[in-house]
N, C-alpha and C. Protein backbone atom coordinates (compact mmCIF):
# COMPACT_ATOMS: atom_id res chain seq x y z
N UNK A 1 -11.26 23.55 -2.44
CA UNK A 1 -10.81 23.49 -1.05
C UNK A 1 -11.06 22.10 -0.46
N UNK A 2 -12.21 21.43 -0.28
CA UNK A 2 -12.60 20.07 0.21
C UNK A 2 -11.59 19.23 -0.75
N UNK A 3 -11.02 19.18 -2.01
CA UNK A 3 -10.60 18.44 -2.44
C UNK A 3 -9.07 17.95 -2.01
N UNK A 4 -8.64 19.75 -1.10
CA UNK A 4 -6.96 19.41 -1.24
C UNK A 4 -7.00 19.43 0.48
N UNK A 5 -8.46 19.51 1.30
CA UNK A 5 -8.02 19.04 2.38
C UNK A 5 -8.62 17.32 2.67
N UNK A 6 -9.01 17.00 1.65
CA UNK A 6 -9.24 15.18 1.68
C UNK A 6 -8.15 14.52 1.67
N UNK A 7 -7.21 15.20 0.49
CA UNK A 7 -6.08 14.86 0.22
C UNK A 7 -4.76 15.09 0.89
N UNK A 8 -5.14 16.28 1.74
CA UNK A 8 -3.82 16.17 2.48
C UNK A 8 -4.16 15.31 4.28
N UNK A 9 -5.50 15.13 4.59
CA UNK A 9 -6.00 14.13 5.56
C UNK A 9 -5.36 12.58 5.24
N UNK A 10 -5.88 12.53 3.73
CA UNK A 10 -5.11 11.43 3.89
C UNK A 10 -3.57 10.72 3.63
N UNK A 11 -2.85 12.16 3.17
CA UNK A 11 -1.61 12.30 3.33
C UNK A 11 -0.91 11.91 4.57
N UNK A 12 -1.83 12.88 5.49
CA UNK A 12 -1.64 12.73 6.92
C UNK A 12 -1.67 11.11 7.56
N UNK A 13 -2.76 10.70 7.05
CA UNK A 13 -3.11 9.41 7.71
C UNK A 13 -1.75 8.21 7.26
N UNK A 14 -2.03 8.87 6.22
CA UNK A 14 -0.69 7.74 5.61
C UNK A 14 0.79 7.57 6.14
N UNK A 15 1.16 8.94 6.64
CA UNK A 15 2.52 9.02 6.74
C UNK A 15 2.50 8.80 9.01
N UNK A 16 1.14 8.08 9.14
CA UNK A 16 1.40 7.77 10.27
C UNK A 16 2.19 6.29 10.34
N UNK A 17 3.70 6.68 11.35
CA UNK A 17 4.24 5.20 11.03
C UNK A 17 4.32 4.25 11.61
N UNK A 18 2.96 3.75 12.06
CA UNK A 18 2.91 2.58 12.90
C UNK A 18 4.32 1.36 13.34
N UNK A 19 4.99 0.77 11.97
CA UNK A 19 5.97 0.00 12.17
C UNK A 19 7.08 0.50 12.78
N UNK A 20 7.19 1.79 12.91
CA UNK A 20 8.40 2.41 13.94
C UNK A 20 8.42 2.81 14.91
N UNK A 21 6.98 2.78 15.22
CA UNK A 21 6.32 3.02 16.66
C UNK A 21 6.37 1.78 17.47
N UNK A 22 5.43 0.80 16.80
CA UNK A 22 5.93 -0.50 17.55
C UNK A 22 6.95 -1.03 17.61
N UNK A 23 7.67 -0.88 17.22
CA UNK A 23 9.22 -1.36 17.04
C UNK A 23 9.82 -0.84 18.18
N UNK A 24 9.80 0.63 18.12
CA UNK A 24 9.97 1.74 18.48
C UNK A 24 10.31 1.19 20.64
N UNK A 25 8.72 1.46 20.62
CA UNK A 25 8.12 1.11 22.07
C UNK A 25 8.43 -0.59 22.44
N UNK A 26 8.33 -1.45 21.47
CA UNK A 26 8.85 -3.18 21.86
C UNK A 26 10.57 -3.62 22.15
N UNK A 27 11.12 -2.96 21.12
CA UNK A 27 12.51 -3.00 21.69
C UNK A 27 13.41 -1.87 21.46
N UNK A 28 13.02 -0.89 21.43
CA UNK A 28 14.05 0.96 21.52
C UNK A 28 14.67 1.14 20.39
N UNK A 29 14.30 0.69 19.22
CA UNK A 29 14.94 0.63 18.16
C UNK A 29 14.35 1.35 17.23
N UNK A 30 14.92 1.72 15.68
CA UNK A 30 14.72 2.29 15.17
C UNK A 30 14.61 1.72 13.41
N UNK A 31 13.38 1.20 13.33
CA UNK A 31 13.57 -0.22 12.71
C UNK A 31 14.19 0.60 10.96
N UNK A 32 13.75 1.53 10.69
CA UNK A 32 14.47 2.30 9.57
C UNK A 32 16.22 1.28 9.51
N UNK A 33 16.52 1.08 10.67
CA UNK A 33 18.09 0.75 10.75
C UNK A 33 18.36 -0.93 10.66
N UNK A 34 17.16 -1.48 10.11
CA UNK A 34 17.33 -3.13 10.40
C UNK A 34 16.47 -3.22 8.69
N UNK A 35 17.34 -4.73 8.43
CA UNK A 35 17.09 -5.25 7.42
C UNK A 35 16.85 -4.19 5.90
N UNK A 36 15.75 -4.19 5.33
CA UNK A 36 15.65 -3.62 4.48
C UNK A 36 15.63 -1.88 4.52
N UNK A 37 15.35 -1.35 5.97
CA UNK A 37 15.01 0.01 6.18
C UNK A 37 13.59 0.53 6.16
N UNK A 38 12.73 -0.39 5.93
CA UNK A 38 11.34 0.07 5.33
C UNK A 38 10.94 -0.28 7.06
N UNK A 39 9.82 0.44 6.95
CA UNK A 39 8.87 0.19 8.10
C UNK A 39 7.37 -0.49 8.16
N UNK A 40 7.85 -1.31 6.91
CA UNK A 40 6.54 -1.83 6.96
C UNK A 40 6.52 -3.62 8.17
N UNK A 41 5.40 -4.29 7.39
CA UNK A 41 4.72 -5.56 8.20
C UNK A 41 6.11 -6.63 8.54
N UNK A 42 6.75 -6.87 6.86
CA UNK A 42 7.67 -8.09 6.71
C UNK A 42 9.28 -7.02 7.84
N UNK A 43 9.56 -5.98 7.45
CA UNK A 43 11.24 -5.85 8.17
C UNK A 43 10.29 -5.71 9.88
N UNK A 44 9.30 -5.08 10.04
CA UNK A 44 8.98 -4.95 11.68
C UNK A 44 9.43 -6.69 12.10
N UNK A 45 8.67 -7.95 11.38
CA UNK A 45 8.56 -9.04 11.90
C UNK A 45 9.68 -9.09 12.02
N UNK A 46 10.69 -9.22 11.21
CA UNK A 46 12.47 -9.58 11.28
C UNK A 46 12.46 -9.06 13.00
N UNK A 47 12.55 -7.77 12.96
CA UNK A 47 13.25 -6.99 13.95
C UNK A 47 12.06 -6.58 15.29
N UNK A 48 11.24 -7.22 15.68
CA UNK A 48 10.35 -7.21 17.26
C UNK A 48 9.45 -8.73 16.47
N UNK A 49 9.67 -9.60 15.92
CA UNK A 49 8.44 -10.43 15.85
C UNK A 49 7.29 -10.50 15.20
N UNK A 50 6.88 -11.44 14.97
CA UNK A 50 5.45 -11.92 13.81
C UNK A 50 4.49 -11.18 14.64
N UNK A 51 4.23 -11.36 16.25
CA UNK A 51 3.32 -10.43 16.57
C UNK A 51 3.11 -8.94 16.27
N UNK A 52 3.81 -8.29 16.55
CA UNK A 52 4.31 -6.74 15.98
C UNK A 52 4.13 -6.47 14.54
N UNK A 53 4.80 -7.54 13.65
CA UNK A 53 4.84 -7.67 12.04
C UNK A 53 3.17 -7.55 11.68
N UNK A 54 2.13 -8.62 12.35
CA UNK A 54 1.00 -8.41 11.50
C UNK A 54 0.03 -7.36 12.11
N UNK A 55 0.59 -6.79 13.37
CA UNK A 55 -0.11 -5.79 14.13
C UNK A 55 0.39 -4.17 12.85
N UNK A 56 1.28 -4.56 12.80
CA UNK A 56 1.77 -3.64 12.03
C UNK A 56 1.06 -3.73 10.54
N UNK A 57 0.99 -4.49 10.09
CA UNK A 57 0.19 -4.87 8.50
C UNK A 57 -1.75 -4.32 8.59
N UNK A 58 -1.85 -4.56 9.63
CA UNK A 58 -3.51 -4.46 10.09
C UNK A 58 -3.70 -2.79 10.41
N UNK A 59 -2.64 -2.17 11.18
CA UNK A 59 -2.65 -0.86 11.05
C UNK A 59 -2.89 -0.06 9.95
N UNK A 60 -1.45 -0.88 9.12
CA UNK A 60 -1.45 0.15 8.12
C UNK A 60 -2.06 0.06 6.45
N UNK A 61 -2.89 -1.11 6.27
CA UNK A 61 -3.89 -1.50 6.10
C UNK A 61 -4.77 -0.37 6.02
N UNK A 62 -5.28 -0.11 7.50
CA UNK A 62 -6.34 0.09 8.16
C UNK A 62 -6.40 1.60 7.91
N UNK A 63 -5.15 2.23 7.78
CA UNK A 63 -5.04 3.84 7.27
C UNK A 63 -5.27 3.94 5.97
N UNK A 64 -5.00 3.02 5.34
CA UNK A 64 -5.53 2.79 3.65
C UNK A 64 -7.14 3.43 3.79
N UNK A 65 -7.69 2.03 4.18
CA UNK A 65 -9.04 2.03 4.51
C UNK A 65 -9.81 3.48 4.67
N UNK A 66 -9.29 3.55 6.17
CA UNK A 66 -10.36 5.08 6.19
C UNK A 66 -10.13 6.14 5.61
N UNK A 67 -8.45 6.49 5.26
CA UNK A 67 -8.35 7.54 4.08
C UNK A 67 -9.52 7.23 2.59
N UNK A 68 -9.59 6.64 2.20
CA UNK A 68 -10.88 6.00 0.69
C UNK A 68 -12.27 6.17 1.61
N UNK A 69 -12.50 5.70 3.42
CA UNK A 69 -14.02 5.87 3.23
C UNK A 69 -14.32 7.47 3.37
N UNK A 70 -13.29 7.95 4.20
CA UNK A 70 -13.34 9.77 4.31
C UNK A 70 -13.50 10.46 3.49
N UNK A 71 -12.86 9.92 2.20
CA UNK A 71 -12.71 10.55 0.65
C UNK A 71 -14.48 10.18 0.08
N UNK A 72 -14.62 9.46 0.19
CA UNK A 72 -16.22 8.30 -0.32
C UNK A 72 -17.18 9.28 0.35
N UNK A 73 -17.01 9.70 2.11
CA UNK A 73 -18.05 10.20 2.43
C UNK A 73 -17.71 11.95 1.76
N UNK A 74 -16.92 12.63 2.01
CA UNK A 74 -16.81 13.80 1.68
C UNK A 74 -17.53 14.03 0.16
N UNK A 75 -17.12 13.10 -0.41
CA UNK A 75 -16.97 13.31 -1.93
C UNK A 75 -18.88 13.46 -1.78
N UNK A 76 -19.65 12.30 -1.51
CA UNK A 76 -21.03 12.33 -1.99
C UNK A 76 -21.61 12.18 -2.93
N UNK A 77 -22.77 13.25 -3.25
CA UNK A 77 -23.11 13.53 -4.66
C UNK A 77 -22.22 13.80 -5.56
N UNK A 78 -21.03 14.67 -5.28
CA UNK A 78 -20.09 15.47 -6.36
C UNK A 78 -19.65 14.89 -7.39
N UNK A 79 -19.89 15.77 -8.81
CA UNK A 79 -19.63 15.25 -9.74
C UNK A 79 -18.31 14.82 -9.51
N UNK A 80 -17.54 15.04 -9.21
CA UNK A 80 -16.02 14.58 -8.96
C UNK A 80 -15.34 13.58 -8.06
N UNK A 81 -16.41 13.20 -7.22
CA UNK A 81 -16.37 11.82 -6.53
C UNK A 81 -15.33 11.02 -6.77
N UNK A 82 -15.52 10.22 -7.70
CA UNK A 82 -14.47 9.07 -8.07
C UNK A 82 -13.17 9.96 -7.66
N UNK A 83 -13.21 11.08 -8.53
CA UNK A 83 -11.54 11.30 -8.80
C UNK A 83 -10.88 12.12 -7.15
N UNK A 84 -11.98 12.48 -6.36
CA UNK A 84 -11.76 12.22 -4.57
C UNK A 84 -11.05 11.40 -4.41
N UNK A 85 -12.28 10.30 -4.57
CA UNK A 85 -11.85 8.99 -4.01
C UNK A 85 -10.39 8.55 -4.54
N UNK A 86 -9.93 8.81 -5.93
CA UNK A 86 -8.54 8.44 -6.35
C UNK A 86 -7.36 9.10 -5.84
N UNK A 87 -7.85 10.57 -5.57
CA UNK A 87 -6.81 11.06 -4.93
C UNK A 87 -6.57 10.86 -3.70
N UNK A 88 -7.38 10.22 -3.04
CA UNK A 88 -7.20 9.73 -1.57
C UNK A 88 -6.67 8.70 -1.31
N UNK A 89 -6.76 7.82 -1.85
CA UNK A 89 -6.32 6.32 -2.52
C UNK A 89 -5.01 6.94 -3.15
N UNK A 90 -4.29 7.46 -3.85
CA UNK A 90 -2.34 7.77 -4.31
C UNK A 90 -2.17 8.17 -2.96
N UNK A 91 -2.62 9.42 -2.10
CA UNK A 91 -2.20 10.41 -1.17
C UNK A 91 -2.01 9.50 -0.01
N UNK A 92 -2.54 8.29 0.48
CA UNK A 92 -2.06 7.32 1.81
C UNK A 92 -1.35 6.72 1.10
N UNK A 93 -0.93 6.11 0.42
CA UNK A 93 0.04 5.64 -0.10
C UNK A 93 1.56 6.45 -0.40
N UNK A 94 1.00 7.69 -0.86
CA UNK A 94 2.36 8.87 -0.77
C UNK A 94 2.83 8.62 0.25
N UNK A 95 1.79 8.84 1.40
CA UNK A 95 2.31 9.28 2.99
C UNK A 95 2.97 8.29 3.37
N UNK A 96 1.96 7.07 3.37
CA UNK A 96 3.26 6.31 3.85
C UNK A 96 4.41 5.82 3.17
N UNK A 97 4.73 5.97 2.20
CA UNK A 97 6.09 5.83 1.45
C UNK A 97 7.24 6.66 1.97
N UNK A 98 6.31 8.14 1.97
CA UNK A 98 7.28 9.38 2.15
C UNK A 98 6.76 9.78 3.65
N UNK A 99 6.76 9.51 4.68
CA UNK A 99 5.97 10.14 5.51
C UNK A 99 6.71 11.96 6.13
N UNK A 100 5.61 12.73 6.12
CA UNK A 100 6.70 13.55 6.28
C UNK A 100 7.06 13.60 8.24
N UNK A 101 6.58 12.75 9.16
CA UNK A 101 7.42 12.47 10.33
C UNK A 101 8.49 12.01 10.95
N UNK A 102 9.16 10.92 9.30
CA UNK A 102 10.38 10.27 9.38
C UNK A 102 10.88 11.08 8.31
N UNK A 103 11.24 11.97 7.52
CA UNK A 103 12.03 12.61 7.06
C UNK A 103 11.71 11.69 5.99
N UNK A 104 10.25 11.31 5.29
CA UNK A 104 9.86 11.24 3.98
C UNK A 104 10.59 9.65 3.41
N UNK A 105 11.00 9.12 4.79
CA UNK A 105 11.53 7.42 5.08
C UNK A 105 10.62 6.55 5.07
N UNK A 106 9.96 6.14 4.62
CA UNK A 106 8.61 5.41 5.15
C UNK A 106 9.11 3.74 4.98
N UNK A 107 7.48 3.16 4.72
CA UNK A 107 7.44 1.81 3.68
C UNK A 107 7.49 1.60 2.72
N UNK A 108 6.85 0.63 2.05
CA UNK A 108 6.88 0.17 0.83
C UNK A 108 5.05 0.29 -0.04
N UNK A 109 4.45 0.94 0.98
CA UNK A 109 2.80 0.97 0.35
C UNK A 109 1.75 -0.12 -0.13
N UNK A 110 2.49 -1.64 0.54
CA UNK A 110 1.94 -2.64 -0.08
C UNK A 110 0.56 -2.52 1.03
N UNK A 111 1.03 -2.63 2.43
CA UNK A 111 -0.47 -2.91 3.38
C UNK A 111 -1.20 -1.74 2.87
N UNK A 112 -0.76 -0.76 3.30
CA UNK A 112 -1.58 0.73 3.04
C UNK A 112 -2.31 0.43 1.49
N UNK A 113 -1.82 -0.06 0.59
CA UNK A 113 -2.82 -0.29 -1.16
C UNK A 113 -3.31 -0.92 -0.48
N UNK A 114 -3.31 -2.36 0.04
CA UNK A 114 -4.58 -3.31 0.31
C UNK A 114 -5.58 -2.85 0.98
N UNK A 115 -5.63 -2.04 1.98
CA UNK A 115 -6.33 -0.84 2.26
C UNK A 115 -7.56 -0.45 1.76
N UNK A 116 -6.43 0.36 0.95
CA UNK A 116 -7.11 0.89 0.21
C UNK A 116 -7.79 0.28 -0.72
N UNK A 117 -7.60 -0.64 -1.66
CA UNK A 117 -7.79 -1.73 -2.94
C UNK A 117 -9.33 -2.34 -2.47
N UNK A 118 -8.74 -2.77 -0.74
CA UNK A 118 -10.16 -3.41 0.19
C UNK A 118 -11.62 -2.87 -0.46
N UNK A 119 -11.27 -1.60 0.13
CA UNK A 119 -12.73 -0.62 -0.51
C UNK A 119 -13.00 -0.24 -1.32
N UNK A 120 -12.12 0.24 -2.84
CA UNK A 120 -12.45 0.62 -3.62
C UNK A 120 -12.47 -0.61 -4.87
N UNK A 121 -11.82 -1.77 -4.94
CA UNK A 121 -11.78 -2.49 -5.88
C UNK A 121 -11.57 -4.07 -5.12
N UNK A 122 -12.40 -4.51 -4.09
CA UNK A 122 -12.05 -5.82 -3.72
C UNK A 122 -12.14 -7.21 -4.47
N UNK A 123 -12.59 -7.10 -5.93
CA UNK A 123 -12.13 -8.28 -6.59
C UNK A 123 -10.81 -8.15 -7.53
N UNK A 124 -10.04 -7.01 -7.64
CA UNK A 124 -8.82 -7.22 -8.05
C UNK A 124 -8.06 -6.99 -7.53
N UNK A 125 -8.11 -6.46 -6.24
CA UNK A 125 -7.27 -6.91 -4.70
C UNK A 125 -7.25 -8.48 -4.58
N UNK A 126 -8.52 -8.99 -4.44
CA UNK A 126 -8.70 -10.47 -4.63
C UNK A 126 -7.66 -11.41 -5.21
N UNK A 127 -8.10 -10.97 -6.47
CA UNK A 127 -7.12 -11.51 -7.84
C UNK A 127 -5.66 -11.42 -7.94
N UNK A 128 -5.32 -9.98 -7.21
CA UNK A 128 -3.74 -9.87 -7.29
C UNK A 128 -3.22 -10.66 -5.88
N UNK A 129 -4.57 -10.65 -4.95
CA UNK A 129 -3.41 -11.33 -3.36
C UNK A 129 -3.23 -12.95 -3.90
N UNK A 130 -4.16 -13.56 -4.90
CA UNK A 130 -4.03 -14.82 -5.36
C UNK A 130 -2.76 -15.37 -5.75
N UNK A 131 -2.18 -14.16 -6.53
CA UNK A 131 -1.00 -13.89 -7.37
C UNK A 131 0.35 -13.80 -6.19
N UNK A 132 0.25 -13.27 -5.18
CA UNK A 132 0.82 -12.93 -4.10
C UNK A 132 0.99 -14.18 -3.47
N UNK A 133 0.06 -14.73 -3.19
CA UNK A 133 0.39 -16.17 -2.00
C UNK A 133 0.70 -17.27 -2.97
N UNK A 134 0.71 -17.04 -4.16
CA UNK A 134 1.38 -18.17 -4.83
C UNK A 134 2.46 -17.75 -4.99
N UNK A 135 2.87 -16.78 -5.77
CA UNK A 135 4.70 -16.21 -5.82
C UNK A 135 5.32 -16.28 -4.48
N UNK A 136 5.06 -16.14 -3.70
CA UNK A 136 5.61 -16.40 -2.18
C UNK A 136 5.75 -17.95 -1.53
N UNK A 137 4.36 -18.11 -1.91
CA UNK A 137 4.85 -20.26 -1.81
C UNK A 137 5.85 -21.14 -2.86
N UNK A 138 5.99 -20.51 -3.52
CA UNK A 138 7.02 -20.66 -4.65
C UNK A 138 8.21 -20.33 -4.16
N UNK A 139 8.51 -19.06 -4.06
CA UNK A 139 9.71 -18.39 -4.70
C UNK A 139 10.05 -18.70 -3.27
N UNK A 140 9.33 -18.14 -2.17
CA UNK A 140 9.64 -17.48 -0.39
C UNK A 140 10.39 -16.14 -0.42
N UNK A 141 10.03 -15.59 -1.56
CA UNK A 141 10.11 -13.66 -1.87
C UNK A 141 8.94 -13.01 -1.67
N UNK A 142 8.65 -12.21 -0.69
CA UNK A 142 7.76 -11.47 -0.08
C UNK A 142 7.97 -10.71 -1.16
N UNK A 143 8.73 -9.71 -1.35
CA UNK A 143 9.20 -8.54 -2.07
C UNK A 143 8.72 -9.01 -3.97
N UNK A 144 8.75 -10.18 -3.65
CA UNK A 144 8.46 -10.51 -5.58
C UNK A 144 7.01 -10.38 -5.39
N UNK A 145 6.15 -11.22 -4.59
CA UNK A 145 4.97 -11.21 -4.62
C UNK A 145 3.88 -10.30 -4.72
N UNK A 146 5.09 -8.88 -3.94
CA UNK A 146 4.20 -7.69 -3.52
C UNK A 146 4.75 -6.74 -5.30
N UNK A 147 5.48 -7.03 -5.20
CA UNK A 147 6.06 -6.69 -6.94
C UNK A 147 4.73 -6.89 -8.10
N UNK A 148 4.93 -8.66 -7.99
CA UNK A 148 3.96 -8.83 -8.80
C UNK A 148 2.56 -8.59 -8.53
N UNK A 149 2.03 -8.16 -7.56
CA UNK A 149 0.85 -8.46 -7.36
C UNK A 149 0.28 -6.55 -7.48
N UNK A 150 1.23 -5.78 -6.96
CA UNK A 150 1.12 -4.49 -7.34
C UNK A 150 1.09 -4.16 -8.80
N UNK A 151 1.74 -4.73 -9.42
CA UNK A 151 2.14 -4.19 -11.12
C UNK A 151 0.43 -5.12 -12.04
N UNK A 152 -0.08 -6.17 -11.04
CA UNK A 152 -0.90 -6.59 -11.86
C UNK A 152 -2.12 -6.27 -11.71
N UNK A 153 -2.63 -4.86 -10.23
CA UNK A 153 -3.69 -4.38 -10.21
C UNK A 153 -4.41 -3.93 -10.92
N UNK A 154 -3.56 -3.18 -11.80
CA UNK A 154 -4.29 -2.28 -12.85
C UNK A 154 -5.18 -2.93 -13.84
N UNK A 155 -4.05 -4.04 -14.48
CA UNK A 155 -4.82 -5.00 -15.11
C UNK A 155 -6.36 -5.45 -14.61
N UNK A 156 -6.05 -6.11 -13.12
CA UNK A 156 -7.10 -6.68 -12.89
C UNK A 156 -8.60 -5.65 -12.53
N UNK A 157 -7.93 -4.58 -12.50
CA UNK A 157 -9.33 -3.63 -12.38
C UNK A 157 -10.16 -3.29 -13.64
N UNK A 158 -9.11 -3.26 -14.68
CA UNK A 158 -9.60 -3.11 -15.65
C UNK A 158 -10.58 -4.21 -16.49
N UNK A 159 -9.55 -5.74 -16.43
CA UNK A 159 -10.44 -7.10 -16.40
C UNK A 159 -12.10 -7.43 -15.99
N UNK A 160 -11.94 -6.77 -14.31
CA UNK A 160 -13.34 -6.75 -13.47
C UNK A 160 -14.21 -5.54 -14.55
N UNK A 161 -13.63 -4.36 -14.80
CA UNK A 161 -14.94 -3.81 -15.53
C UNK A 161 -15.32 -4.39 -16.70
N UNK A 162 -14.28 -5.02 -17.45
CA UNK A 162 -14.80 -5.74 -18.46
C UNK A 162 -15.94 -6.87 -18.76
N UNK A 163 -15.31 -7.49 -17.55
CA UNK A 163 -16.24 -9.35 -17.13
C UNK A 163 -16.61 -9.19 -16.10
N UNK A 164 -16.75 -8.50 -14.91
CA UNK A 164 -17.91 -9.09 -13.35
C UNK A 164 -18.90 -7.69 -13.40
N UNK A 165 -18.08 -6.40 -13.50
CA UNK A 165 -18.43 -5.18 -13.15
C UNK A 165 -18.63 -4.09 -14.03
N UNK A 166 -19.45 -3.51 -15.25
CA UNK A 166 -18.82 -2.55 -15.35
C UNK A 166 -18.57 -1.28 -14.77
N UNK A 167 -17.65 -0.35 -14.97
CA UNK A 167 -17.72 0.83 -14.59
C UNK A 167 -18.07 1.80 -15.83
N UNK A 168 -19.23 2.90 -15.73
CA UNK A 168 -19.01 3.73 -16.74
C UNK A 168 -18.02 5.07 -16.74
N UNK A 169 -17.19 5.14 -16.00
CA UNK A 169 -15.24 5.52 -16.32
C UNK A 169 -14.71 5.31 -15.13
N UNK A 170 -13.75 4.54 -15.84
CA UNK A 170 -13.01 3.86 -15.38
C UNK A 170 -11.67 4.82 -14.93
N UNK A 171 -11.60 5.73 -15.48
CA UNK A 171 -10.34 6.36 -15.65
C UNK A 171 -9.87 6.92 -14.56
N UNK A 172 -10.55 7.29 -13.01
CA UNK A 172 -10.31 7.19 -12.16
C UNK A 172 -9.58 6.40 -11.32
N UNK A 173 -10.91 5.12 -11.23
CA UNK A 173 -9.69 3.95 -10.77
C UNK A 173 -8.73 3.18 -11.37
N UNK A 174 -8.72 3.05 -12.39
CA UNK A 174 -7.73 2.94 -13.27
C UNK A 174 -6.18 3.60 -13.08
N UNK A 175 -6.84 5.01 -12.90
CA UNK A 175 -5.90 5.81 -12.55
C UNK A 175 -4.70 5.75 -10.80
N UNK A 176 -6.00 5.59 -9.96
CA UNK A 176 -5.23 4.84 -8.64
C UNK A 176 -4.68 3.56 -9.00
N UNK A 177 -5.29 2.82 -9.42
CA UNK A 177 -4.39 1.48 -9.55
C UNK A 177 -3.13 1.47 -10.40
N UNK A 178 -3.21 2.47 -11.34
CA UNK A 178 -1.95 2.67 -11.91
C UNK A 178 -0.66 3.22 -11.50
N UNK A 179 -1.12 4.83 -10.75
CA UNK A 179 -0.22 5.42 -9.96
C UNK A 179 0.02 4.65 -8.72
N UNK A 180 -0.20 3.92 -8.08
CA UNK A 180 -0.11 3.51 -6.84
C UNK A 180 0.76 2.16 -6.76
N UNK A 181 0.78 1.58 -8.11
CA UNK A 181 1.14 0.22 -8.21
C UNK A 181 2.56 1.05 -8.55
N UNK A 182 2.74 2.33 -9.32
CA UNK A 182 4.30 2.55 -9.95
C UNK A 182 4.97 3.11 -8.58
N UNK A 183 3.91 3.36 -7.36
CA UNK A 183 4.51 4.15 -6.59
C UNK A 183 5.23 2.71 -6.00
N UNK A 184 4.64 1.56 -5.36
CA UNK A 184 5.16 0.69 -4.72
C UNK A 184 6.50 -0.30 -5.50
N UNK A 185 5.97 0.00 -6.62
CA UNK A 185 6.91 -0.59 -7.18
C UNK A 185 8.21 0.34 -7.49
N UNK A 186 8.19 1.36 -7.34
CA UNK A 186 9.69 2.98 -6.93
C UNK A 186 10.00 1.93 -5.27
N UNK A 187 9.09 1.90 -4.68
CA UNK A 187 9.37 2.18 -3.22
C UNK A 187 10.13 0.61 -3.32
N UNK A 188 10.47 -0.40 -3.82
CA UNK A 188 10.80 -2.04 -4.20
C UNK A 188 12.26 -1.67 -4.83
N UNK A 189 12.52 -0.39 -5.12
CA UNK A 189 14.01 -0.43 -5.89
C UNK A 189 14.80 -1.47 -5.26
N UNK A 190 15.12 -1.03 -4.15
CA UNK A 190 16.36 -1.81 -3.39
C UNK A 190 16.25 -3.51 -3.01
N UNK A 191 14.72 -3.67 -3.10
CA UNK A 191 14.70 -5.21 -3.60
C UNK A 191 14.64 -5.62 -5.06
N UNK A 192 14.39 -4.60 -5.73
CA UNK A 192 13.91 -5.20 -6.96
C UNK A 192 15.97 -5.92 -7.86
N UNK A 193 16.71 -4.48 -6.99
CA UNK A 193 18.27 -4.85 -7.10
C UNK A 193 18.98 -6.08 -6.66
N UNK A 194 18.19 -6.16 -4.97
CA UNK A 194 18.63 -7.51 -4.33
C UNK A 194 18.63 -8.78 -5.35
N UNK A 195 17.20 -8.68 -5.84
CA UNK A 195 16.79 -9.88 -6.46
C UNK A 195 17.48 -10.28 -7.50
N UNK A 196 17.56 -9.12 -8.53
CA UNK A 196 18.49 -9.59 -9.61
C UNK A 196 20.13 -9.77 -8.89
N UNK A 197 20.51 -9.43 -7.94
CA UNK A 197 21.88 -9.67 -7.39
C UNK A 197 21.57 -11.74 -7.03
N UNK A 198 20.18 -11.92 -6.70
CA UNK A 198 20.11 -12.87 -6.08
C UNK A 198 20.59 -12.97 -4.59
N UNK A 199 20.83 -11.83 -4.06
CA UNK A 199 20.95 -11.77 -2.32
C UNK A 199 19.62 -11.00 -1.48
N UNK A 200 18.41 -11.16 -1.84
CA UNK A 200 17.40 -11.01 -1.07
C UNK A 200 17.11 -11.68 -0.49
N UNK A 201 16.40 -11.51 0.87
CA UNK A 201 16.20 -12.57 2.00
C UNK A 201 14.82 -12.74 1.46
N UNK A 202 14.76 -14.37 2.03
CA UNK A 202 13.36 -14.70 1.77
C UNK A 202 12.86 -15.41 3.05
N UNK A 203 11.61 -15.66 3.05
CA UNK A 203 11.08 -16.03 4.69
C UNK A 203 11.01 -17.78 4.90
């Protein structure tokens, strides 16, 4: 019971959709209907502004976050802890992909992982945002950066238990960083198409 109401809390938390709210309330719009359709940090900025855009990133971020510490505190002693904590960590990320308040329309799960990544693995969050602000000073593809930098979490979690950290199983977080990186990278289809078309906007 505690396990599938952690998980649907942070289902909940996730599929709150900040970027269509502010959007929403800043100029009456319905940002689902501008640029890419996503409601995350980068289409909010297009469509109400950089202010709104990183208000929006810090939110949803920030639902990452306390979905993993809610999961962290519930969990406790329990032998099953970690795999709490993992299911809480996929389940904000579900939500906000799919939220079920927009008819399962969401974002793209990049702020919401960092979030999450923050608390449960902050040196290969580290390692992949490294990866991120260089593919972006390069390329000026948001969408590649968050590509690459999602697909290379797993790796880098696994790296950190090897050389800074170990973990004695890994297979938990391993396991979030795996599912979570394939989820964002599903939720990237329609850029991942742009790109090879070569008609993606870049900033």
């Amino acid at each position: 019971m505690t396990f599938s109401i952690v998980v649907i809390v942070a289902y909940l938390l996730g599929s709150i959709p900040f970027g269509y709210l502010i959007v929403r309330k800043k100029v009456g719009a319905d940002i689902r209907e501008t640029g890419s359709g996503g409601t995350g940090a980068t289409n909010v900025s297009r469509r109400a502004g950089k202010v709104a855009g990183v208000l929006t990133l810090l939110l949803d971020a920030l639902k990452g976050s306390v979905a993993v510490l809610i999961a962290r505190v519930v969990a406790g002693p329990l032998l099953s802890a970690e795999w709490l904590i993992a299911a809480a960590a996929i389940a904000v990320i579900v939500g906000h992909i799919f939220p079920i308040w927009l008819g399962f329309r969401g974002g793209k799960g990049v702020a919401t992982g960092v979030g999450v990544f923050l608390i449960i693995t902050p040196i290969a969050l580290l390692c992949a945002g490294v990866l991120f602000v260089a593919i972006v000073a390069f390329t000026r593809y948001v969408s590649l950066g968050s590509l690459v930098a999602a697909a290379t979490i797993p790796l880098f979690v696994w790296l950190q238990s090897v050389f800074v950290e170990p973990v004695a199983d890994l297979r938990p977080l391993l396991t979030a960083a795996s599912v979570s990186a394939a989820l964002i990278i599903f939720a990237h289809r329609g850029n991942i198409s742009r790109l090879a078309q070569g008609i993606e906007s870049q900033i």
